[in-house]
C-alpha atoms as a PDB file:
ATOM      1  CA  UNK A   1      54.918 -35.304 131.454  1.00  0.00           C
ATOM      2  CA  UNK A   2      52.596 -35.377 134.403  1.00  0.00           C
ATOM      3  CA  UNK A   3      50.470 -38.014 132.948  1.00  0.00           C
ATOM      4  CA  UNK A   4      52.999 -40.637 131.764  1.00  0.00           C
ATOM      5  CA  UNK A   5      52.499 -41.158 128.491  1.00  0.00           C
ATOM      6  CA  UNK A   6      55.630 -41.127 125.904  1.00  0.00           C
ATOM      7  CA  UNK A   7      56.618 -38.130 124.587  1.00  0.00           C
ATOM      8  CA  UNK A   8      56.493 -39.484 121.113  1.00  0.00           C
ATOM      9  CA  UNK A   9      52.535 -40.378 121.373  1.00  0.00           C
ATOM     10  CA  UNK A  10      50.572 -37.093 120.776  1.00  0.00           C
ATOM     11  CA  UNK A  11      52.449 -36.995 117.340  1.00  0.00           C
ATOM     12  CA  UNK A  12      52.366 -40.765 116.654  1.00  0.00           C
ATOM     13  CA  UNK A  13      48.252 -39.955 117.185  1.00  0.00           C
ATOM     14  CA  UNK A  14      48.227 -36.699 114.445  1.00  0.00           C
ATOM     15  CA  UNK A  15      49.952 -39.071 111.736  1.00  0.00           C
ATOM     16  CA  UNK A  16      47.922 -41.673 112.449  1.00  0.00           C
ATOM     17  CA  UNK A  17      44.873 -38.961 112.133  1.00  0.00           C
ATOM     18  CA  UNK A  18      46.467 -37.819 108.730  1.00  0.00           C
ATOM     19  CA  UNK A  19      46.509 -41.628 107.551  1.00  0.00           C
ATOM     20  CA  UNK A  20      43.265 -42.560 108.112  1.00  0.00           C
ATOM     21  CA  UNK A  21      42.341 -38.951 106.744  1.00  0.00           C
ATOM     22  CA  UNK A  22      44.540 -39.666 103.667  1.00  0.00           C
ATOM     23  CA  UNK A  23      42.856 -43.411 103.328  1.00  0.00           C
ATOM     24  CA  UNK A  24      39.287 -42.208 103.779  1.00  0.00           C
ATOM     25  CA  UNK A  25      40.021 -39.297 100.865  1.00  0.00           C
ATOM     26  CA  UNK A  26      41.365 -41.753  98.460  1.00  0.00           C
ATOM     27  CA  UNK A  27      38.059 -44.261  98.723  1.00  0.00           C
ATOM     28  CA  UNK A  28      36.256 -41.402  98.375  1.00  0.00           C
ATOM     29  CA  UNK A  29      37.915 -41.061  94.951  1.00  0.00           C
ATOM     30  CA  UNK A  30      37.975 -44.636  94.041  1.00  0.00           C
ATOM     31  CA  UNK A  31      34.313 -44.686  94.725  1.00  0.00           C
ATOM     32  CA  UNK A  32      33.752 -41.186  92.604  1.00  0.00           C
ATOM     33  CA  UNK A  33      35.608 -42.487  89.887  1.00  0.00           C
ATOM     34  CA  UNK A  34      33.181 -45.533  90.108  1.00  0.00           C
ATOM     35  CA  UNK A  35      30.383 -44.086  90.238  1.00  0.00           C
ATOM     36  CA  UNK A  36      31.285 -41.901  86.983  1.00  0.00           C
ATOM     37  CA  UNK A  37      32.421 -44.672  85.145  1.00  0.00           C
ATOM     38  CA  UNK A  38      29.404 -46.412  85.744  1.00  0.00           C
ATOM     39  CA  UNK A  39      26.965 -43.215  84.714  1.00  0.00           C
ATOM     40  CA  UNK A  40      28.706 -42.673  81.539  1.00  0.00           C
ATOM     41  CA  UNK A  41      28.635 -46.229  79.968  1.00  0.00           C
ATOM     42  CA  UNK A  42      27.289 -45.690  76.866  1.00  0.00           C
ATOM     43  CA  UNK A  43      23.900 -47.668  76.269  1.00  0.00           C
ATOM     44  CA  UNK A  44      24.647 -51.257  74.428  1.00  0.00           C
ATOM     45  CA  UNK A  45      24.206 -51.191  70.857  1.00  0.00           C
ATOM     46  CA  UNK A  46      21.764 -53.628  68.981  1.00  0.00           C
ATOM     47  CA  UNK A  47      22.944 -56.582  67.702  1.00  0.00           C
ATOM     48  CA  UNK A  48      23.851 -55.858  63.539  1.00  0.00           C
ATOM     49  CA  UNK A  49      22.448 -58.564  60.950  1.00  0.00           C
ATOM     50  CA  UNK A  50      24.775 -57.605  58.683  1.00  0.00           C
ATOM     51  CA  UNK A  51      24.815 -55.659  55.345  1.00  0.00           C
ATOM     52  CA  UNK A  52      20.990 -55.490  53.875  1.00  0.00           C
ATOM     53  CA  UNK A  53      20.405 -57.998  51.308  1.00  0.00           C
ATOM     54  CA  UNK A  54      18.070 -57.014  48.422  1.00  0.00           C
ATOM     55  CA  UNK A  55      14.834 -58.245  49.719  1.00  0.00           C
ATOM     56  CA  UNK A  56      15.719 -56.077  53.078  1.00  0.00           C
ATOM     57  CA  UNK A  57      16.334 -53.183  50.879  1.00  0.00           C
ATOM     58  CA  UNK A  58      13.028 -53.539  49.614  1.00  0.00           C
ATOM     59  CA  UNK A  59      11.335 -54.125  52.872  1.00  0.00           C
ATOM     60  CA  UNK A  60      13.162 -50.969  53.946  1.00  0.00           C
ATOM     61  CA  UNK A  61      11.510 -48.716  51.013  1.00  0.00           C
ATOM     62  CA  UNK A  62       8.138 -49.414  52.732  1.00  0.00           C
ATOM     63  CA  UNK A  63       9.127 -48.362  56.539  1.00  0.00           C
ATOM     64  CA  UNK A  64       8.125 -44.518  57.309  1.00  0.00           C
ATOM     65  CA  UNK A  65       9.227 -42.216  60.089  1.00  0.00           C
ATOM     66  CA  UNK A  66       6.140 -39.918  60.777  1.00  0.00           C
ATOM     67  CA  UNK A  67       5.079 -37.197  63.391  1.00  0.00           C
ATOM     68  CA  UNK A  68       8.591 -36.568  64.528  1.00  0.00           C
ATOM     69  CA  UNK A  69       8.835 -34.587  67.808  1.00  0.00           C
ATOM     70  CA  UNK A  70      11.383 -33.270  70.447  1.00  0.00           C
ATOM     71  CA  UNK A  71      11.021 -32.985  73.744  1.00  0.00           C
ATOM     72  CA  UNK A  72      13.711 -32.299  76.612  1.00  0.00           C
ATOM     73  CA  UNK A  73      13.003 -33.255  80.404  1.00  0.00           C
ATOM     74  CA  UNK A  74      14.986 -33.683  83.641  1.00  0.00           C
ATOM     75  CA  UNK A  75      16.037 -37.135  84.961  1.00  0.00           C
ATOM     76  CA  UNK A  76      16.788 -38.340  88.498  1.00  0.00           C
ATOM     77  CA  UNK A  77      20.788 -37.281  88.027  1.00  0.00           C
ATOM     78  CA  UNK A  78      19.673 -33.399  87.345  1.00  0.00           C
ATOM     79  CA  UNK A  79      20.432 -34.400  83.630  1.00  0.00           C
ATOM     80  CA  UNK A  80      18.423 -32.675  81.027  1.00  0.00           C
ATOM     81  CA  UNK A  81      17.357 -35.567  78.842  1.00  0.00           C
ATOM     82  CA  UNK A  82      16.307 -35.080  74.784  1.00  0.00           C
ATOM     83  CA  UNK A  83      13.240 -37.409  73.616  1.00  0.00           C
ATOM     84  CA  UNK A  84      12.630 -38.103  69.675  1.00  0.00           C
ATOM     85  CA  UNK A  85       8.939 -38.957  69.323  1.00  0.00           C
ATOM     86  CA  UNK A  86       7.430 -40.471  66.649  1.00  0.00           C
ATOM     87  CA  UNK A  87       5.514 -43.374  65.064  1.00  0.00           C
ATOM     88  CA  UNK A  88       6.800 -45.801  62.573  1.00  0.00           C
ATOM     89  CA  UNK A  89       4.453 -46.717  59.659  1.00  0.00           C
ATOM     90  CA  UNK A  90       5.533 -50.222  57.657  1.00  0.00           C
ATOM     91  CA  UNK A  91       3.856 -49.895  54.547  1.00  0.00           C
ATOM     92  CA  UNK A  92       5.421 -52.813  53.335  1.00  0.00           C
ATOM     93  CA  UNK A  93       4.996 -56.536  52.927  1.00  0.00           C
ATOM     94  CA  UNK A  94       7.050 -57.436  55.319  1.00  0.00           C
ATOM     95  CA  UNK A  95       7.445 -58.577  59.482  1.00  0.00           C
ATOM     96  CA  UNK A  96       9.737 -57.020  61.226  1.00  0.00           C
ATOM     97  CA  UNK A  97      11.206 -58.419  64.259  1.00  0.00           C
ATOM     98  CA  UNK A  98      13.594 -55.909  65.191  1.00  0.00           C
ATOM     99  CA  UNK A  99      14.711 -52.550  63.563  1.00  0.00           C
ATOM    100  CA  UNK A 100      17.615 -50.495  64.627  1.00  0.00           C
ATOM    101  CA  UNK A 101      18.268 -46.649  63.783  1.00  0.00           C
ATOM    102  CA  UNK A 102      21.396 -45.048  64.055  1.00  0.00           C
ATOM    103  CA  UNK A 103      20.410 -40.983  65.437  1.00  0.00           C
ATOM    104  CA  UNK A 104      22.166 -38.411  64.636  1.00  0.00           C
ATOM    105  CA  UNK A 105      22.093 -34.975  66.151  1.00  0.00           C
ATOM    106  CA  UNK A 106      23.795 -32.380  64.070  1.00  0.00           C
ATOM    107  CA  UNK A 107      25.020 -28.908  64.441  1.00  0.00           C
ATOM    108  CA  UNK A 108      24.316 -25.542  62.581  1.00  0.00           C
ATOM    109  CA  UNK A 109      26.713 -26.558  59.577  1.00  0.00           C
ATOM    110  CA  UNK A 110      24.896 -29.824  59.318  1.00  0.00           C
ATOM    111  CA  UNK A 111      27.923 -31.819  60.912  1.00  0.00           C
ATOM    112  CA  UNK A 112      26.834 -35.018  63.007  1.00  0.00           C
ATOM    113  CA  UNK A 113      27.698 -33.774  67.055  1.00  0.00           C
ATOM    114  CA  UNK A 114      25.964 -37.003  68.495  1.00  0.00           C
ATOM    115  CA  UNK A 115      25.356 -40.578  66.506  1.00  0.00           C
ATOM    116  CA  UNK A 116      23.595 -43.641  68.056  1.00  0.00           C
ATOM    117  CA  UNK A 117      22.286 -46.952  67.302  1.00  0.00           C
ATOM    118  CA  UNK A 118      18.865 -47.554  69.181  1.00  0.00           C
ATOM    119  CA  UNK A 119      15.906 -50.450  68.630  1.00  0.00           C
ATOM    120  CA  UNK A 120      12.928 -48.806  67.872  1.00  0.00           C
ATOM    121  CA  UNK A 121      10.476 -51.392  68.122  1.00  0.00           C
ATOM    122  CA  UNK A 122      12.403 -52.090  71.957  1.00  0.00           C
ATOM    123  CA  UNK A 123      14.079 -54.710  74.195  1.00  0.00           C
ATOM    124  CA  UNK A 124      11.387 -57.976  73.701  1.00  0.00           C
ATOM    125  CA  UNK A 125       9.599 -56.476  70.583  1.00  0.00           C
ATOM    126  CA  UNK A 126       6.105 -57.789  69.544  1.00  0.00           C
ATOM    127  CA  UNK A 127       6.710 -57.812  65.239  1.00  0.00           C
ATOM    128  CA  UNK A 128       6.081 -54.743  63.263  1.00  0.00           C
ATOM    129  CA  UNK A 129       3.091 -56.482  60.897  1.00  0.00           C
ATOM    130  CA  UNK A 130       2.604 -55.054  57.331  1.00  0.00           C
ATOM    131  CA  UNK A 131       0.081 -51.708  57.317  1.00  0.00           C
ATOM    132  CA  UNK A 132       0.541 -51.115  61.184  1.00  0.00           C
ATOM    133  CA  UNK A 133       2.466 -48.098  62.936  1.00  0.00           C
ATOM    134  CA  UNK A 134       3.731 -47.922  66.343  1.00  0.00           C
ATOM    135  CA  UNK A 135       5.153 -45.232  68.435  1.00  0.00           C
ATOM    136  CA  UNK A 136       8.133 -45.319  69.785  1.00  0.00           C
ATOM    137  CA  UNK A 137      10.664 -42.899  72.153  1.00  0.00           C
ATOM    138  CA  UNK A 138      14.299 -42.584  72.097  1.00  0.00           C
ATOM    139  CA  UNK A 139      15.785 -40.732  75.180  1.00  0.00           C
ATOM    140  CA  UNK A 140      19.281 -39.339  75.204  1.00  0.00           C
ATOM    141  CA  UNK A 141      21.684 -37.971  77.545  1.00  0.00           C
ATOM    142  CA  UNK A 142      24.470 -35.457  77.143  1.00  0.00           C
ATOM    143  CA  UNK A 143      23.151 -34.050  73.778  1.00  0.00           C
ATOM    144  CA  UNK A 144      26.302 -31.270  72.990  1.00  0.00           C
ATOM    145  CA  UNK A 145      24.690 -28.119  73.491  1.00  0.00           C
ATOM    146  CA  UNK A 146      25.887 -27.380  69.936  1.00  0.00           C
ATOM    147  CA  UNK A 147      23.253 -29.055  68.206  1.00  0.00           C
ATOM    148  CA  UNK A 148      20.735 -27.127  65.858  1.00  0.00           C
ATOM    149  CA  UNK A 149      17.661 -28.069  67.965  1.00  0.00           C
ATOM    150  CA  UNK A 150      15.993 -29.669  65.246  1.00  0.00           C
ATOM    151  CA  UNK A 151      14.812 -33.181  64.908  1.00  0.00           C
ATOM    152  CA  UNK A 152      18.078 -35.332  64.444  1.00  0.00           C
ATOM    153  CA  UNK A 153      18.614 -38.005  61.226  1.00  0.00           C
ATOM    154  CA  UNK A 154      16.672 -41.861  61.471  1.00  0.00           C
ATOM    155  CA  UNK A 155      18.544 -44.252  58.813  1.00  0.00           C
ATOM    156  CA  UNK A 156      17.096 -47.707  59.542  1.00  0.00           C
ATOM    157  CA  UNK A 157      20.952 -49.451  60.353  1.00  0.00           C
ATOM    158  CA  UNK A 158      19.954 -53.319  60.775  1.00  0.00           C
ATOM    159  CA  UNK A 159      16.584 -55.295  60.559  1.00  0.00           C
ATOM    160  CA  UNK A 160      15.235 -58.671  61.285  1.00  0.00           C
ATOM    161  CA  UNK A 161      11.987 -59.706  59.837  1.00  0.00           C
ATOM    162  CA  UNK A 162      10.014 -62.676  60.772  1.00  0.00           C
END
């Protein structure tokens, strides 16, 4: 005790070292946990219209899914990202507004492994006029690795025509 200083201090200083260890470990976790939570929100859904009335049903009968293609790719994250490819064809009489497709990814046996609801025509659509096609590209994350690998389901889930 040559230097004067409490007997008591040099411990009081390693708890205070294991506190602020302790403190700086848990907002490490909080902000993990954050982060996460914030990477795996799903992607909002589209506004439904509703069940299809007759005259949408009909519209419907004209709208075709053509040259469907798959492509994978890596995002920012390391995440290996699936892309559905395609052009839609409306070969009706109709406007559409806004269409919205429910995906689904399915596995060997043909059971559904990943299903979501996407826009197709996207976020501030110009109208899908009668006799015109567009293309259009869906990406998705965290497709289970026990999907078939083969070009998932389009069912047309809500519409708005103009």
């Amino acid at each position: 005790m040559l230097t004067g200083e409490p007997a008591w201090q040099p411990e009081s200083r390693r708890s205070g070292r294991w506190l602020m260890a302790a403190v700086a470990a848990l907002a490490v976790a909080v902000l993990a946990v954050g982060w996460y939570s914030l990477r795996r929100t799903p992607p909002p859904r589209p506004p439904a219209t509703g069940v299809l009335d007759p005259a949408d049903r009909l519209c419907l009968n004209g709208l075709a899914f053509e040259d469907l293609e798959l492509s994978r790719a890596e995002n920012f994250l390391h995440q290996e990202v699936t892309f559905v490819s395609g052009r839609i064809v409306n070969h009706s009489d109709c406007v559409f507004a806004d269409l919205a497709v429910e995906v689904t990814f399915r596995d060997r046996d043909g059971r559904p492994v990943l299903q979501q609801v996407r826009s197709v025509l996207g976020v501030s659509p110009v109208p899908l006029q009668p006799g015109e096609a567009r293309r259009f590209e869906l990406g998705f994350e965290n497709v289970p690795e026990s999907w078939n690998v083969q070009v998932p389901d389009l069912r047309v889930v809500s519409l708005k025509r103009r």
